[in-house]
C-alpha atoms as a PDB file:
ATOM      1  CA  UNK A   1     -78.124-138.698-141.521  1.00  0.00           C
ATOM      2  CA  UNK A   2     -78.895-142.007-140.082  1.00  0.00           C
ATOM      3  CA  UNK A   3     -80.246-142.771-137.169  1.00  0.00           C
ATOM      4  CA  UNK A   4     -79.927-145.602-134.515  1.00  0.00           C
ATOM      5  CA  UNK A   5     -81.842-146.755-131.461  1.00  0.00           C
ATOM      6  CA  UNK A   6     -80.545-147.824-128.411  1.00  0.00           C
ATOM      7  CA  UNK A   7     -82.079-151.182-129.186  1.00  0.00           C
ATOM      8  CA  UNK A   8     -80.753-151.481-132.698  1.00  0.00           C
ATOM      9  CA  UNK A   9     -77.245-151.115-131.110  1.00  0.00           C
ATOM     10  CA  UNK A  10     -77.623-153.378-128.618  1.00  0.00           C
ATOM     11  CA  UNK A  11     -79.020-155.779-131.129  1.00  0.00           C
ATOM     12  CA  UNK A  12     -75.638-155.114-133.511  1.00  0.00           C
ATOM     13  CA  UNK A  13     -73.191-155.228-130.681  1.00  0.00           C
ATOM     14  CA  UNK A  14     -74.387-158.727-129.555  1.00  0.00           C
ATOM     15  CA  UNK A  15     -74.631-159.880-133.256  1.00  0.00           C
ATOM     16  CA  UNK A  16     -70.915-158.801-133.719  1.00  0.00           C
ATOM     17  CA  UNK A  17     -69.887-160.520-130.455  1.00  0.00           C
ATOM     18  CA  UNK A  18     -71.559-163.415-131.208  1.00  0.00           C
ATOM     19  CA  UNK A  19     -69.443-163.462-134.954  1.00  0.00           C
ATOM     20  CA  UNK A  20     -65.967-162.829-132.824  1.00  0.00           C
ATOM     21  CA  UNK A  21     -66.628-166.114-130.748  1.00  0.00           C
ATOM     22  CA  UNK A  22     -67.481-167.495-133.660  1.00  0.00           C
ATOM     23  CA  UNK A  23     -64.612-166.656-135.577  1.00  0.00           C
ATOM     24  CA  UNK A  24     -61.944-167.455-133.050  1.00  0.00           C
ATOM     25  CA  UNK A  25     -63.318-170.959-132.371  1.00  0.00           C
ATOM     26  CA  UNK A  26     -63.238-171.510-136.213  1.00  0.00           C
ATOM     27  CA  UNK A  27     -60.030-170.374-136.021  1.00  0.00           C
ATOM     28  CA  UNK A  28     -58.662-172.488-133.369  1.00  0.00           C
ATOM     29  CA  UNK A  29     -60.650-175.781-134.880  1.00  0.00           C
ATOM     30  CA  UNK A  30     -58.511-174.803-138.104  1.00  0.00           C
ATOM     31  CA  UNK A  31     -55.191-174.702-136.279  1.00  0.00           C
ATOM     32  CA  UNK A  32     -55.503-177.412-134.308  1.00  0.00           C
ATOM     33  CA  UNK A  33     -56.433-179.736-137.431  1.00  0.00           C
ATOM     34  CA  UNK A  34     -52.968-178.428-139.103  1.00  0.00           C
ATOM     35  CA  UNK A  35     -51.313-179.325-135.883  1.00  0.00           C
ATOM     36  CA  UNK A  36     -52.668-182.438-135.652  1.00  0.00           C
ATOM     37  CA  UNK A  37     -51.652-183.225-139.193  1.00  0.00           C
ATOM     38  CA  UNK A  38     -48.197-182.176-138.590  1.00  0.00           C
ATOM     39  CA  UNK A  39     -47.662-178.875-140.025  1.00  0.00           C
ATOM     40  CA  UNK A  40     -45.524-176.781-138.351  1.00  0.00           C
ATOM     41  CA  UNK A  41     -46.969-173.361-137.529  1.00  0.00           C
ATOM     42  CA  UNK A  42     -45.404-169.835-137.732  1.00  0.00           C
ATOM     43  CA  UNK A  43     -42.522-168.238-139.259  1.00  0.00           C
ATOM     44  CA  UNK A  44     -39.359-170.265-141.134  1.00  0.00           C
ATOM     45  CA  UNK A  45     -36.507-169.750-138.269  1.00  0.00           C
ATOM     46  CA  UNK A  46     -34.316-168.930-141.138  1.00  0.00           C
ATOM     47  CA  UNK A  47     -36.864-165.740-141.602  1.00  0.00           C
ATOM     48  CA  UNK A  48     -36.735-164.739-137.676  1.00  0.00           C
ATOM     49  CA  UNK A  49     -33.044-165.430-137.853  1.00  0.00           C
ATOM     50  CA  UNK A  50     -32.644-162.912-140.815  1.00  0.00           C
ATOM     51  CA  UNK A  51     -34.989-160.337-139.682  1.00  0.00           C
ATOM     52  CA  UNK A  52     -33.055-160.238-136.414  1.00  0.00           C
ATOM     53  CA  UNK A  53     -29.471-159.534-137.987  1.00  0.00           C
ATOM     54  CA  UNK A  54     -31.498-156.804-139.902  1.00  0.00           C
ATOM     55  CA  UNK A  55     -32.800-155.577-136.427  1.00  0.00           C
ATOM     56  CA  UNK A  56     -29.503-155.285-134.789  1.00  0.00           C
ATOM     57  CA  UNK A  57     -28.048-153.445-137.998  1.00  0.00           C
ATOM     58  CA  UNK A  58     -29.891-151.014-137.913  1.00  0.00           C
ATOM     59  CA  UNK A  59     -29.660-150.397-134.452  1.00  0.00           C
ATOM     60  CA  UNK A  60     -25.707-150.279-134.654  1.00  0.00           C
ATOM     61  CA  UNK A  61     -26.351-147.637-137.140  1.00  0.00           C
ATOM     62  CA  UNK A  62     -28.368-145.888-135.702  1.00  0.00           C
ATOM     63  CA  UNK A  63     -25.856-145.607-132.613  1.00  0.00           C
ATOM     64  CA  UNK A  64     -22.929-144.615-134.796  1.00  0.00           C
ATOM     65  CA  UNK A  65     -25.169-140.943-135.971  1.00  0.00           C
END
């Protein structure tokens, strides 16, 4: 079975940190540069509309059991 130091964890945990920072401020340079170049972000409304009709469907039958 494998073994780990204390150190080697350390050393893994900061290198995985260091990746999530990374990774979000890649990810917010990326969205910014769609914004910027007018792309609108997120779900169609027609999609939100539709899933929220479904939503209250099956909450109306659901109450009728």
């Amino acid at each position: 079975m494998p073994s780990a130091s204390d150190l080697t964890i350390h050393i893994l945990a900061a290198v995985a940190e260091d990746e999530r920072k990374r990774t979000a401020e890649r990810t917010k340079v990326a969205l910014q540069a769609l914004k910027d170049r007018g792309v609108k972000l997120g779900a169609p409304a027609e999609a939100l509309k539709a899933a929220g009709i479904r939503g209250n469907e099956i909450k109306a039958a659901r109450s009728m059991r």
